[in-house]
N, C-alpha and C. Protein backbone atom coordinates (compact mmCIF):
# COMPACT_ATOMS: atom_id res chain seq x y z
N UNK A 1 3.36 -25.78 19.87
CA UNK A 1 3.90 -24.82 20.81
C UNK A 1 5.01 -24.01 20.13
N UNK A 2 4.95 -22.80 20.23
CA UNK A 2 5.99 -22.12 20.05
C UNK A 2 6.94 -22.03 20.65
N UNK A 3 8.28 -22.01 19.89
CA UNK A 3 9.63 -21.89 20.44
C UNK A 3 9.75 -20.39 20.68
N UNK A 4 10.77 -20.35 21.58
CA UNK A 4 11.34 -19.23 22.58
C UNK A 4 11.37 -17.97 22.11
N UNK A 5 12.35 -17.97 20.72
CA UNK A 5 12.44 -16.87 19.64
C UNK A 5 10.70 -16.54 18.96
N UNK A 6 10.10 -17.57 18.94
CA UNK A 6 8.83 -17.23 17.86
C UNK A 6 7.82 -16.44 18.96
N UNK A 7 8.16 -17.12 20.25
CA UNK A 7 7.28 -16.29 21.61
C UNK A 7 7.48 -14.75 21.79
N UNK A 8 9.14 -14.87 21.88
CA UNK A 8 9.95 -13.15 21.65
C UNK A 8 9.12 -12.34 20.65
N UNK A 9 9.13 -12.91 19.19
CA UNK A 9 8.63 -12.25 18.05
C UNK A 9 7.16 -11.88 18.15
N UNK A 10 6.61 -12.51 18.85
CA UNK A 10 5.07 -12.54 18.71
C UNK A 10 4.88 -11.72 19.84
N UNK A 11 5.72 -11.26 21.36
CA UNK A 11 5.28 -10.49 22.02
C UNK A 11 5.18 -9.47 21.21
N UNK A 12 6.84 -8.87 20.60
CA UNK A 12 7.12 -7.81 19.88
C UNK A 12 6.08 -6.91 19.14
N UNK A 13 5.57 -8.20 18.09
CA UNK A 13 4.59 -7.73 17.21
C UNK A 13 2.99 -7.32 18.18
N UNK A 14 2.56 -8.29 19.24
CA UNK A 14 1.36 -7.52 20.01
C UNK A 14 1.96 -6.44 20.28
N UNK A 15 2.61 -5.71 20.78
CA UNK A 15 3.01 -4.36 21.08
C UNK A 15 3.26 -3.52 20.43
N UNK A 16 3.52 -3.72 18.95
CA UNK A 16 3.74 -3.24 17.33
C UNK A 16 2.42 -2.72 16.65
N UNK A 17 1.87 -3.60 16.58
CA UNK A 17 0.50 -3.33 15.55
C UNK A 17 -0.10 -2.47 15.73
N UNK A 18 -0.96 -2.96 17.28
CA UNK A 18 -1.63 -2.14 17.76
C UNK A 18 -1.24 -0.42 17.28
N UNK A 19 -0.52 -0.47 17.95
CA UNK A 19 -0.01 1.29 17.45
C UNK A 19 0.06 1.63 16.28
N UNK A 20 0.62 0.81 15.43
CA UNK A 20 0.55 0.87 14.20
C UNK A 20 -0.35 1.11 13.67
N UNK A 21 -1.57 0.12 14.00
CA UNK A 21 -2.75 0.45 13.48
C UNK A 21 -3.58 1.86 14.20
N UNK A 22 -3.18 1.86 15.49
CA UNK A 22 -3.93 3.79 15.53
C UNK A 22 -3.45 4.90 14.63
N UNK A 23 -2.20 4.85 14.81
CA UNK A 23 -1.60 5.89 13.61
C UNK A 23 -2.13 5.56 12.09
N UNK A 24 -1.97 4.57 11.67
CA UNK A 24 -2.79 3.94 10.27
C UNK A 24 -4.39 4.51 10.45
N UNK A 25 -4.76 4.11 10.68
CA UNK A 25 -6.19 4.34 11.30
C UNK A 25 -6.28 6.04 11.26
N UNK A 26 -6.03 6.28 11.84
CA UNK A 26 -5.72 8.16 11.79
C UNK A 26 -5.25 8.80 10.61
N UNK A 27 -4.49 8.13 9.96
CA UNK A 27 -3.85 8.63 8.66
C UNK A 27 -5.53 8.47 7.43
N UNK A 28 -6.05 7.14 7.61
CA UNK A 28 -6.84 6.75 6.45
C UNK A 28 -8.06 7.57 6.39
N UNK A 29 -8.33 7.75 8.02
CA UNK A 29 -9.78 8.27 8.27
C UNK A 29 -9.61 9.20 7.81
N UNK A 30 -8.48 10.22 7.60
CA UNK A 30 -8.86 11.81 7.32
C UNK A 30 -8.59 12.15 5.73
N UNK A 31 -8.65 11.02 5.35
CA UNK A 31 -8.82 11.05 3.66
C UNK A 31 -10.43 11.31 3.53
N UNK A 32 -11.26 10.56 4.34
CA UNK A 32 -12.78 10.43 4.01
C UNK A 32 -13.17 11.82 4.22
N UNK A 33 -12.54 12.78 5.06
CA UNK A 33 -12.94 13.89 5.53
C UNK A 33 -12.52 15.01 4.28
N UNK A 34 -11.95 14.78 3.33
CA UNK A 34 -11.46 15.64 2.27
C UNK A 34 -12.72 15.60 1.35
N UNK A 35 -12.66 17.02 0.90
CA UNK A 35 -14.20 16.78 -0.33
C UNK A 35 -13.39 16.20 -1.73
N UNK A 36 -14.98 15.74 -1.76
CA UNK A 36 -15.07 14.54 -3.51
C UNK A 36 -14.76 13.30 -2.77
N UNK A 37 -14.14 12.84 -1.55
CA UNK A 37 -13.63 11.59 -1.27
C UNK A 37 -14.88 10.53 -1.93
N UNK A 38 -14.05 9.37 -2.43
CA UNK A 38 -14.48 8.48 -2.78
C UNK A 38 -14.85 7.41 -1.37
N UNK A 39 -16.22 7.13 -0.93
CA UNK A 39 -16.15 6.34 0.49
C UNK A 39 -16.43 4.95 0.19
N UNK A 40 -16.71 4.07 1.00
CA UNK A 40 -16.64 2.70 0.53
C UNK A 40 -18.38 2.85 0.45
N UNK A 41 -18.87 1.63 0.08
CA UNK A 41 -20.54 1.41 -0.33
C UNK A 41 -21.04 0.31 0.33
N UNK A 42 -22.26 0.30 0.70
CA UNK A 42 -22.79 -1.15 1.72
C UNK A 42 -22.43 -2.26 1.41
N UNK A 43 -21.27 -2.75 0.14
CA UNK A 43 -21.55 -4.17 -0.02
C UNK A 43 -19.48 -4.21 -0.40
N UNK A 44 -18.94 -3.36 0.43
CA UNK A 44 -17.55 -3.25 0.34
C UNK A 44 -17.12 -4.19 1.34
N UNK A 45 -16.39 -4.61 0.57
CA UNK A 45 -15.24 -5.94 1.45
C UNK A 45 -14.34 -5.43 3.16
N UNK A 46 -13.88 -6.02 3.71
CA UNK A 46 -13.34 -5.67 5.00
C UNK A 46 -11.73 -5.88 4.62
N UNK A 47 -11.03 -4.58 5.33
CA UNK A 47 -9.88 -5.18 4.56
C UNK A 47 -9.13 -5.94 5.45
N UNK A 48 -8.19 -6.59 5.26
CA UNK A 48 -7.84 -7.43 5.90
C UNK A 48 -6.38 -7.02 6.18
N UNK A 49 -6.19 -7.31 7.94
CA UNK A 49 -4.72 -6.51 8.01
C UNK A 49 -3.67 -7.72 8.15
N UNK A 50 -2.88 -7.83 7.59
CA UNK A 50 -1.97 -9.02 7.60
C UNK A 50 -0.97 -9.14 9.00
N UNK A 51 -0.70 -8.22 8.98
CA UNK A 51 -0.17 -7.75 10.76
C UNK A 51 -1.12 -8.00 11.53
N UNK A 52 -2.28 -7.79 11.62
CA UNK A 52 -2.91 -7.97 13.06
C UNK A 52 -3.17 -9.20 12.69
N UNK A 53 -3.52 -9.97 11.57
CA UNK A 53 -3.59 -11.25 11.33
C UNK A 53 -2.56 -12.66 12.21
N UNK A 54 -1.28 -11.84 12.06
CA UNK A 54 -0.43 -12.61 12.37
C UNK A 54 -0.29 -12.65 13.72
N UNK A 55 -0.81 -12.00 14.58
CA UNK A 55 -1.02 -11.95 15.97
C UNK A 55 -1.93 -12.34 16.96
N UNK A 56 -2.89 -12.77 15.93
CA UNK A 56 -4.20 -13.17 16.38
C UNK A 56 -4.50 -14.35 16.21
N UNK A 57 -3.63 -15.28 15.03
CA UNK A 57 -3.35 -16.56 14.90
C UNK A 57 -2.99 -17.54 15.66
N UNK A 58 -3.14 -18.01 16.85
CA UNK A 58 -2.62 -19.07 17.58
C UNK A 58 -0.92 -19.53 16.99
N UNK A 59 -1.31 -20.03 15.66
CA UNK A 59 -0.28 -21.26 15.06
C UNK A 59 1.15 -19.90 13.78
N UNK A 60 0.63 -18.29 14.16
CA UNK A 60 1.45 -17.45 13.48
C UNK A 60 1.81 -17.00 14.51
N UNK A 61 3.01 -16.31 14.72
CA UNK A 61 3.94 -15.51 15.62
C UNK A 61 4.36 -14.11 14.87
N UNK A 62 4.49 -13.79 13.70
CA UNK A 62 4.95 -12.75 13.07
C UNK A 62 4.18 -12.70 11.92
N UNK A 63 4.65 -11.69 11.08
CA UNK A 63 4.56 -11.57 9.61
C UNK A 63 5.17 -12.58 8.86
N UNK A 64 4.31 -12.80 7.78
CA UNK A 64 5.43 -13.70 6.67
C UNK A 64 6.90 -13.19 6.54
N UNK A 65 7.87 -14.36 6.62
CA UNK A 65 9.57 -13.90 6.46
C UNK A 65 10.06 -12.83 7.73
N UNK A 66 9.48 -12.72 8.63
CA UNK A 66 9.95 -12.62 9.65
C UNK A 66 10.72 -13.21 10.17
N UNK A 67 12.06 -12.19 11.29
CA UNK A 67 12.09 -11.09 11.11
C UNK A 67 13.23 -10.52 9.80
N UNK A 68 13.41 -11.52 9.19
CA UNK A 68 14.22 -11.02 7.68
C UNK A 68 13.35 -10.01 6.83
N UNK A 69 12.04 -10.05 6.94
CA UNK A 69 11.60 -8.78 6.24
C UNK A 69 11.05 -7.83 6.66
N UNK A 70 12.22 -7.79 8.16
CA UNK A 70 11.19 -6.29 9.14
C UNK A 70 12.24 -4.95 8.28
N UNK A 71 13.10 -5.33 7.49
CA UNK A 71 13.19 -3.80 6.71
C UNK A 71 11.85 -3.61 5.63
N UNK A 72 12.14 -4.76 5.04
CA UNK A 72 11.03 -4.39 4.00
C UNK A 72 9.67 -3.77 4.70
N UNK A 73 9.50 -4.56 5.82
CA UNK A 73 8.42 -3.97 6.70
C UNK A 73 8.10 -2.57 7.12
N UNK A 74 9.25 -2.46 7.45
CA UNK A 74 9.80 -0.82 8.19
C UNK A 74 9.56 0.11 6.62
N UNK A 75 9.92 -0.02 5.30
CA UNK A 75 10.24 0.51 4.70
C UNK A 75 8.45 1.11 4.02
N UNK A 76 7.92 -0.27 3.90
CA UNK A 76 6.07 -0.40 3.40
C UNK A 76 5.64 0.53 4.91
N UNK A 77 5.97 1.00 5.80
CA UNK A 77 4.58 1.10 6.43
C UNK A 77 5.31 2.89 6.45
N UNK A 78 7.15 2.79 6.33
CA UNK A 78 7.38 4.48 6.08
C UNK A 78 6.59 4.95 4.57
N UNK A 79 6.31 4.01 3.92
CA UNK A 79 5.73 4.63 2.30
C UNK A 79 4.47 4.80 2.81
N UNK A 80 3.69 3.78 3.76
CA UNK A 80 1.74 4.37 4.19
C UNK A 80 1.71 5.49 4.24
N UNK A 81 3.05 6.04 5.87
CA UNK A 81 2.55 7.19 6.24
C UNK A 81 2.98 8.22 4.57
N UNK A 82 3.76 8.61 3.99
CA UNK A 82 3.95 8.82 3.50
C UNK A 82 2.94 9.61 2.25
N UNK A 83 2.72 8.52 1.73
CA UNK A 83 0.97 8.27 0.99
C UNK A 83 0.37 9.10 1.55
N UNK A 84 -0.09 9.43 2.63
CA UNK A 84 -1.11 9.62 3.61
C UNK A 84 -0.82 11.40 3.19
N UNK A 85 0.49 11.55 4.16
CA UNK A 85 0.82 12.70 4.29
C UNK A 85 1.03 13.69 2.74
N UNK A 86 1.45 13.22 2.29
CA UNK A 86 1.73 13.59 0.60
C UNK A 86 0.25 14.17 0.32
N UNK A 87 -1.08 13.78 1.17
CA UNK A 87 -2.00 14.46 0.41
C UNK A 87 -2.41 16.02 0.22
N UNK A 88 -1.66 15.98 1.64
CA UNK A 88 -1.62 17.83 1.49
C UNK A 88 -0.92 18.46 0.47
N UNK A 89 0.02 18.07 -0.41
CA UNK A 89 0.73 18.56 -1.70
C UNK A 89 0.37 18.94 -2.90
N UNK A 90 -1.32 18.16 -2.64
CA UNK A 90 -2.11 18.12 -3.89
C UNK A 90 -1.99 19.56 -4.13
N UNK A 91 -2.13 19.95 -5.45
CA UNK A 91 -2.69 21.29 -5.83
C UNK A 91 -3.99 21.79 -5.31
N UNK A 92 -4.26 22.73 -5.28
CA UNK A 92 -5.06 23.62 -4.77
C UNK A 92 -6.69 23.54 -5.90
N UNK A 93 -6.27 23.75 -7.37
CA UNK A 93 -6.30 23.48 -8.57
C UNK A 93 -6.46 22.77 -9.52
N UNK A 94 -6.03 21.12 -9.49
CA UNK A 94 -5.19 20.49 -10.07
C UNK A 94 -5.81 20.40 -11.39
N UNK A 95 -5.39 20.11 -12.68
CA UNK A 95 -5.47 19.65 -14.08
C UNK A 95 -6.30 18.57 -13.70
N UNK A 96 -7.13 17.93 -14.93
CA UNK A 96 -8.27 16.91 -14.54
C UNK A 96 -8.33 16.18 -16.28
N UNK A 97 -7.67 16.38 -16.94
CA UNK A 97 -7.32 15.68 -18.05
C UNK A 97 -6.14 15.69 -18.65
N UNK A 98 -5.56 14.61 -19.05
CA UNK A 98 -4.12 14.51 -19.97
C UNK A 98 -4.25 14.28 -21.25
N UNK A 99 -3.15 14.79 -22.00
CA UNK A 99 -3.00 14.90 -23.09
C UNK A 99 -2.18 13.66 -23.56
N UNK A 100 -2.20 13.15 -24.78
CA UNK A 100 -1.69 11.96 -25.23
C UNK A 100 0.00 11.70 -24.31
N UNK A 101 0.84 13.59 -25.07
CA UNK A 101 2.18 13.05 -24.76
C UNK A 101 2.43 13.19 -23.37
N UNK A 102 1.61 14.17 -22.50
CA UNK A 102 1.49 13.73 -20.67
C UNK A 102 1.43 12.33 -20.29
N UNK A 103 0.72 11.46 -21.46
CA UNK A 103 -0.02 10.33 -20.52
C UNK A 103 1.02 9.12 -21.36
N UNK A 104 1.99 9.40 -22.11
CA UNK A 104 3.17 8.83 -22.76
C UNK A 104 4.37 9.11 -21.75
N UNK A 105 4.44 10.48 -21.03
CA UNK A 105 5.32 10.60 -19.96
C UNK A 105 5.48 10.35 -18.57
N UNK A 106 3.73 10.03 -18.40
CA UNK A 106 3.52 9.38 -17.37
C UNK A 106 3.83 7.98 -17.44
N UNK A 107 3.24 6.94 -18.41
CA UNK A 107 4.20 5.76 -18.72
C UNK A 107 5.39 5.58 -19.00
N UNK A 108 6.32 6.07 -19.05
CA UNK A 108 7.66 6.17 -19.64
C UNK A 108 8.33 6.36 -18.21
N UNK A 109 8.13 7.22 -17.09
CA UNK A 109 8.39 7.10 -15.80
C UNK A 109 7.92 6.50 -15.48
N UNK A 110 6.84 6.06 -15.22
CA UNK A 110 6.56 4.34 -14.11
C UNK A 110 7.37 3.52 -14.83
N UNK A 111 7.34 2.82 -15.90
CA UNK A 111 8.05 2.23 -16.42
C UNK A 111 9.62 2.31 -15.91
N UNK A 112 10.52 3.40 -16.20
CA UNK A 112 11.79 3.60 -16.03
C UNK A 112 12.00 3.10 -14.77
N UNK A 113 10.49 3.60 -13.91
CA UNK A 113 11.09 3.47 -12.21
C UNK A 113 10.62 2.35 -11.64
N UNK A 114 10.46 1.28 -12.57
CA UNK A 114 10.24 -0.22 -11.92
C UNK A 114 9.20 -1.01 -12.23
N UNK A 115 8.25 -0.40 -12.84
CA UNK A 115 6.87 -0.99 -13.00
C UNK A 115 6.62 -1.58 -14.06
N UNK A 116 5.89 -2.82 -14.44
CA UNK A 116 5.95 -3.81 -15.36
C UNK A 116 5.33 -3.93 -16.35
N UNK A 117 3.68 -3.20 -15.63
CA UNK A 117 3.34 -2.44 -16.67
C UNK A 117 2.41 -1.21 -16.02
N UNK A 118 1.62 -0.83 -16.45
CA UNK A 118 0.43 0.31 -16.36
C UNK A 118 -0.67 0.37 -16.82
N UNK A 119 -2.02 0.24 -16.40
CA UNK A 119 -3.12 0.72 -16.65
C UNK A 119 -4.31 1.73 -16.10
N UNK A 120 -5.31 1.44 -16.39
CA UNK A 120 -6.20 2.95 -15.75
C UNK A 120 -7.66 2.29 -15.64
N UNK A 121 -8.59 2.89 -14.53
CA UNK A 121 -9.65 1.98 -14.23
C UNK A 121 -10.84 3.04 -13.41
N UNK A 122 -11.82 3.19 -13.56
CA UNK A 122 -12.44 3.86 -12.50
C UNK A 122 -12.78 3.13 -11.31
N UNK A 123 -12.94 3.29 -10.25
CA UNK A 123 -13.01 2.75 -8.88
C UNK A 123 -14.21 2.96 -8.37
N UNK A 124 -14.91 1.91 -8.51
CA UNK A 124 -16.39 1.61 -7.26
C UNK A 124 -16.62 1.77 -6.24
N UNK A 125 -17.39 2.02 -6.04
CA UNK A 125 -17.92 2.10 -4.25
C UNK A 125 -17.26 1.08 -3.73
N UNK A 126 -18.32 -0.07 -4.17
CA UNK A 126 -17.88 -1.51 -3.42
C UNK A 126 -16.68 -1.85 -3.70
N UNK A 127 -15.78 -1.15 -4.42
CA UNK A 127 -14.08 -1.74 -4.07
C UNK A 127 -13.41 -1.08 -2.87
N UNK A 128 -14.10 -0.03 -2.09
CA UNK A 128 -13.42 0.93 -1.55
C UNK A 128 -13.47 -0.16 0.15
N UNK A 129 -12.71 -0.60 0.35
CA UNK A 129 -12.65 -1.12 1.77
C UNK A 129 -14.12 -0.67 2.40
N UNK A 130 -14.63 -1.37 3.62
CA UNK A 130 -15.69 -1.09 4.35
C UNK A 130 -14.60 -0.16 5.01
N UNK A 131 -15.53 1.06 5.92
CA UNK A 131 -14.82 2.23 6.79
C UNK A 131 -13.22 3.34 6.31
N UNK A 132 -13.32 2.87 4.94
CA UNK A 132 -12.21 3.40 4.66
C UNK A 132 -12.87 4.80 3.43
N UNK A 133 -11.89 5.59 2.28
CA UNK A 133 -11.92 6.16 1.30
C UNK A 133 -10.71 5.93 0.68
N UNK A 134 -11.13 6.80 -0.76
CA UNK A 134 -10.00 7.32 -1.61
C UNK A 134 -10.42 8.39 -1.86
N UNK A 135 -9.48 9.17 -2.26
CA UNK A 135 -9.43 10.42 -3.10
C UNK A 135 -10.21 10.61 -4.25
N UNK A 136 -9.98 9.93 -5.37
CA UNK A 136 -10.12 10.26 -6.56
C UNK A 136 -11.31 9.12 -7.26
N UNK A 137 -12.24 9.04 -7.92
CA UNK A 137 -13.09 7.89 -8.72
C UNK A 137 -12.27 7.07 -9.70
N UNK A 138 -10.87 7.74 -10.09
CA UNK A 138 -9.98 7.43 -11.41
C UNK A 138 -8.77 6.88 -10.62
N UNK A 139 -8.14 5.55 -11.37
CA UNK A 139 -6.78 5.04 -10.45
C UNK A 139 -6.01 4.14 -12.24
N UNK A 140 -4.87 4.57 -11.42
CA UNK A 140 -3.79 4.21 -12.49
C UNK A 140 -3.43 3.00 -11.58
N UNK A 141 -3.20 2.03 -12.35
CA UNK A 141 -2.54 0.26 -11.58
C UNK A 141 -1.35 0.07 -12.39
N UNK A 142 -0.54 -0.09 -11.35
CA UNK A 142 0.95 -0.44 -11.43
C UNK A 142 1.48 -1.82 -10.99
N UNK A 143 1.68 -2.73 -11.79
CA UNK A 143 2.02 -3.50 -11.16
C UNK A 143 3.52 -4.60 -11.58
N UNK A 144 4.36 -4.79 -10.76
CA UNK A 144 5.66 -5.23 -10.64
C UNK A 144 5.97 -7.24 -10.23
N UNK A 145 6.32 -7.69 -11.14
CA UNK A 145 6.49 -8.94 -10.74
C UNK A 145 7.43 -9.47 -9.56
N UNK A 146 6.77 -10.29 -8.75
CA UNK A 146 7.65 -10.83 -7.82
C UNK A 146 8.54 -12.01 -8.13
N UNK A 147 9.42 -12.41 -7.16
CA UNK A 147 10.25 -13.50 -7.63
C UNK A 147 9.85 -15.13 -7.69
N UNK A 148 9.69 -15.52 -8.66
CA UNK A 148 8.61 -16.85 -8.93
C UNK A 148 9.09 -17.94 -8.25
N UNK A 149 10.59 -18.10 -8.39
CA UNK A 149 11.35 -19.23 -7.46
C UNK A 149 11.01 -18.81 -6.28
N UNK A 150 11.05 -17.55 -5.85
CA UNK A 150 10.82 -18.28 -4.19
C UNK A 150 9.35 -18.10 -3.58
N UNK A 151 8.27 -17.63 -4.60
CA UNK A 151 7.22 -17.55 -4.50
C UNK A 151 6.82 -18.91 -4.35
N UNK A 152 7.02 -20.01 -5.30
CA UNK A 152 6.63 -20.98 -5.62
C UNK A 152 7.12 -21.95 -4.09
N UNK A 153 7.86 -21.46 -3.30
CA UNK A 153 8.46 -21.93 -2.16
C UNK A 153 7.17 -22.00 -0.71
N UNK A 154 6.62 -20.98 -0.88
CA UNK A 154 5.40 -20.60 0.39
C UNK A 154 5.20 -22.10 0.78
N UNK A 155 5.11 -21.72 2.22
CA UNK A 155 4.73 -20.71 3.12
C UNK A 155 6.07 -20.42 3.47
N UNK A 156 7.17 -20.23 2.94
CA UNK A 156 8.38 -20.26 3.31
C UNK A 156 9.03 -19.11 4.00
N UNK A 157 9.75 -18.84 4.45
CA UNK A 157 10.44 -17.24 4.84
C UNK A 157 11.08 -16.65 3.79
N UNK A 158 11.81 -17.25 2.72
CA UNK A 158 12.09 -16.86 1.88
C UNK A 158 10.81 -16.29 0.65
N UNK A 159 9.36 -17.03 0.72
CA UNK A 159 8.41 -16.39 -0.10
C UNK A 159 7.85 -15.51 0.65
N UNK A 160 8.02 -14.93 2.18
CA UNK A 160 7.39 -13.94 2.71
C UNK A 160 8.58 -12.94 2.39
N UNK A 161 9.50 -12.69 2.49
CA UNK A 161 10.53 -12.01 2.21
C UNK A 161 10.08 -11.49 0.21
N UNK A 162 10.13 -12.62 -0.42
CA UNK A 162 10.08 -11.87 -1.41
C UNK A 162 8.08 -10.66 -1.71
N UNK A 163 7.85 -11.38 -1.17
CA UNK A 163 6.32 -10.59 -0.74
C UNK A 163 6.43 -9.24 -0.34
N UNK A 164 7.23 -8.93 1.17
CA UNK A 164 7.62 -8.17 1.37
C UNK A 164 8.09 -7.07 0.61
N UNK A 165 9.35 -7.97 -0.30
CA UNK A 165 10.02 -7.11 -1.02
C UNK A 165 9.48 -6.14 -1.88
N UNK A 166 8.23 -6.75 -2.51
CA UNK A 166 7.79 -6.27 -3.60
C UNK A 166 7.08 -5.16 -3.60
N UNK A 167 6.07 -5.62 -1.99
CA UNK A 167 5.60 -4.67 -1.64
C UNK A 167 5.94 -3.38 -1.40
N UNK A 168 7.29 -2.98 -0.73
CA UNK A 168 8.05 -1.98 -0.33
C UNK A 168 8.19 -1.19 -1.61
N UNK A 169 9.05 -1.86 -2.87
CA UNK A 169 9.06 -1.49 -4.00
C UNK A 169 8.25 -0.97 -4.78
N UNK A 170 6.85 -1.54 -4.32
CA UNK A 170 5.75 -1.19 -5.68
C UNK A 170 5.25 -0.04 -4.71
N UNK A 171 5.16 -0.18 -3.35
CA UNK A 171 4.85 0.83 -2.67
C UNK A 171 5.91 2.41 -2.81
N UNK A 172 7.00 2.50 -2.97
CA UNK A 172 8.11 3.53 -3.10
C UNK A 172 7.32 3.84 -4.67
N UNK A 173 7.37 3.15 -5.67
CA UNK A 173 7.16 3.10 -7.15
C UNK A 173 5.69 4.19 -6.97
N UNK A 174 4.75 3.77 -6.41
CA UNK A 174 2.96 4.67 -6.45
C UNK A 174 3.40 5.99 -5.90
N UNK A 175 4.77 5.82 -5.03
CA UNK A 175 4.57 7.36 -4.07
C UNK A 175 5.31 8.18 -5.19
N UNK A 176 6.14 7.76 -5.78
CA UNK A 176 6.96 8.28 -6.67
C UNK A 176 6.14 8.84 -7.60
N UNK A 177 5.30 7.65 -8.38
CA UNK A 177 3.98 8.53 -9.36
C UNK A 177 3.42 9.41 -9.09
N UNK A 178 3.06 9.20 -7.68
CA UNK A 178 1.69 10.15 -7.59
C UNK A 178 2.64 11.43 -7.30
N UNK A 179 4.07 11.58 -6.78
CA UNK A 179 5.03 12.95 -6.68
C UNK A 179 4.72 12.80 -8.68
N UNK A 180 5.32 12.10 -9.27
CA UNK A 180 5.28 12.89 -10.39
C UNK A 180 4.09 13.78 -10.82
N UNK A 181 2.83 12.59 -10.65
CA UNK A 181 1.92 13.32 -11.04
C UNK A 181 1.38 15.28 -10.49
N UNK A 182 1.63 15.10 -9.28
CA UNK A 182 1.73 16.65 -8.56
C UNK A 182 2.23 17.26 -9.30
N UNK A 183 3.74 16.93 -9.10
CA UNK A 183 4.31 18.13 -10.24
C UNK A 183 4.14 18.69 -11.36
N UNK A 184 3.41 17.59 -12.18
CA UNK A 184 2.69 17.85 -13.45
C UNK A 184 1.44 18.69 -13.68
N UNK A 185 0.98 18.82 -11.47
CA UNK A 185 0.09 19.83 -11.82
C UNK A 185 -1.42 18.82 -11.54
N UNK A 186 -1.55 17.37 -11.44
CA UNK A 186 -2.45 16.90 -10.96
C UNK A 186 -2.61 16.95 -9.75
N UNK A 187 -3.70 16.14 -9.14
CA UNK A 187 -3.85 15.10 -7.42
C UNK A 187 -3.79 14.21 -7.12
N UNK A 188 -3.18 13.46 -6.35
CA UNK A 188 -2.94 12.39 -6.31
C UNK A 188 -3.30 11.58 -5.40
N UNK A 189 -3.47 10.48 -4.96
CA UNK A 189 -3.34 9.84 -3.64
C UNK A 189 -3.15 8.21 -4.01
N UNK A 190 -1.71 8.34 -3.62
CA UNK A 190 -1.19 6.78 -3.70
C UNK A 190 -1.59 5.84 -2.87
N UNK A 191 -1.66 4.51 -3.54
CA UNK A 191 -2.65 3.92 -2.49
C UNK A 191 -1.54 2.56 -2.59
N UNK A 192 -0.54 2.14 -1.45
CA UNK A 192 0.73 1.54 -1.03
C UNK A 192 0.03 0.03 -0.93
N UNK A 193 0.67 -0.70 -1.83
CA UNK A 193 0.27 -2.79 -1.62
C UNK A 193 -0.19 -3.10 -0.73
N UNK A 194 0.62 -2.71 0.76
CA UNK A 194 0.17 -3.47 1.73
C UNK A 194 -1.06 -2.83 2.67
């Protein structure tokens, strides 16, 4: 049985998501509607929402590290919309190949701005969520280490917190790229951890 506070939290969040997820939902769908979109393929995975997860759980009341990581929370779902919206910025135009020292300056800023390391990958059908898209066939992966002590802690509040954290971070870190990349004259569409 849940205690009093975890009942509070868990109304909160049924009344949270939901909305959350229409606006989410609205933001993702109108990526598929852009030409070239990359769409998902008959044998694409379902993605899984960790928020509605946690509400639908009998024995969960919130998000992991709740409510200590409703900034980090607040902060990951201001970077979605974000992502989302940023796609209208794309160029009209954009450049469609880099040159060695572009693609040395493109690492040298992710790097500076948090990221651990960098690589580059083309993107499948079947990776593309069922009902969802992307933008582009080409994706740069960024990825940032979390904190191992309190990782190693789960299911703890302190390892949902650092989860959180990271997320927010690596999420600010893609929106930041994909602004650099614009400016440089590419397209972008950042695609945020959580």
């Amino acid at each position: 049985m849940l205690s009093r506070r975890h009942r509070i939290q868990r109304r909160i969040m049924q009344r949270l998501v939901p909305r959350m997820e229409r606006w989410h939902g609205r933001l993702e769908g109108s990526v598929a509607e852009r030409p070239g979109a990359l769409e998902a393929g008959p044998s694409s995975p379902e993605r899984v929402n960790i928020l509605l997860r946690a509400i639908e759980v009998d024995e969960m009341h919130a998000p992991p590290g709740f409510p200590q990581s409703a900034p980090q929370l607040t902060g990951s779902l201001r970077g979605i919309k974000a992502s989302m919206e940023e796609l209208d910025e794309n160029p009209t135009d954009p450049l469609t190949e880099i040159d060695d020292a572009g693609l040395a300056g493109l690492e040298a800023f992710a790097l500076d701005n948090g990221a651990n390391s960098i690589g580059y990958t083309t993107v499948e059908r079947h990776w593309v969520f069922k009902d969802k898209a992307v933008l582009h066939p080409n994706a740069i992966v960024l990825t940032q280490e979390m904190d191992k002590a309190r990782i190693d802690t789960a299911p703890s509040k302190a390892a949902g917190l650092a989860v959180h954290e990271t997320y927010n971070h690596l999420g600010r870190l893609s929106n930041k790229v994909a602004r650099y990349l614009r400016d440089n004259g590419y397209s972008a569409h950042a695609g945020h951890p959580l």
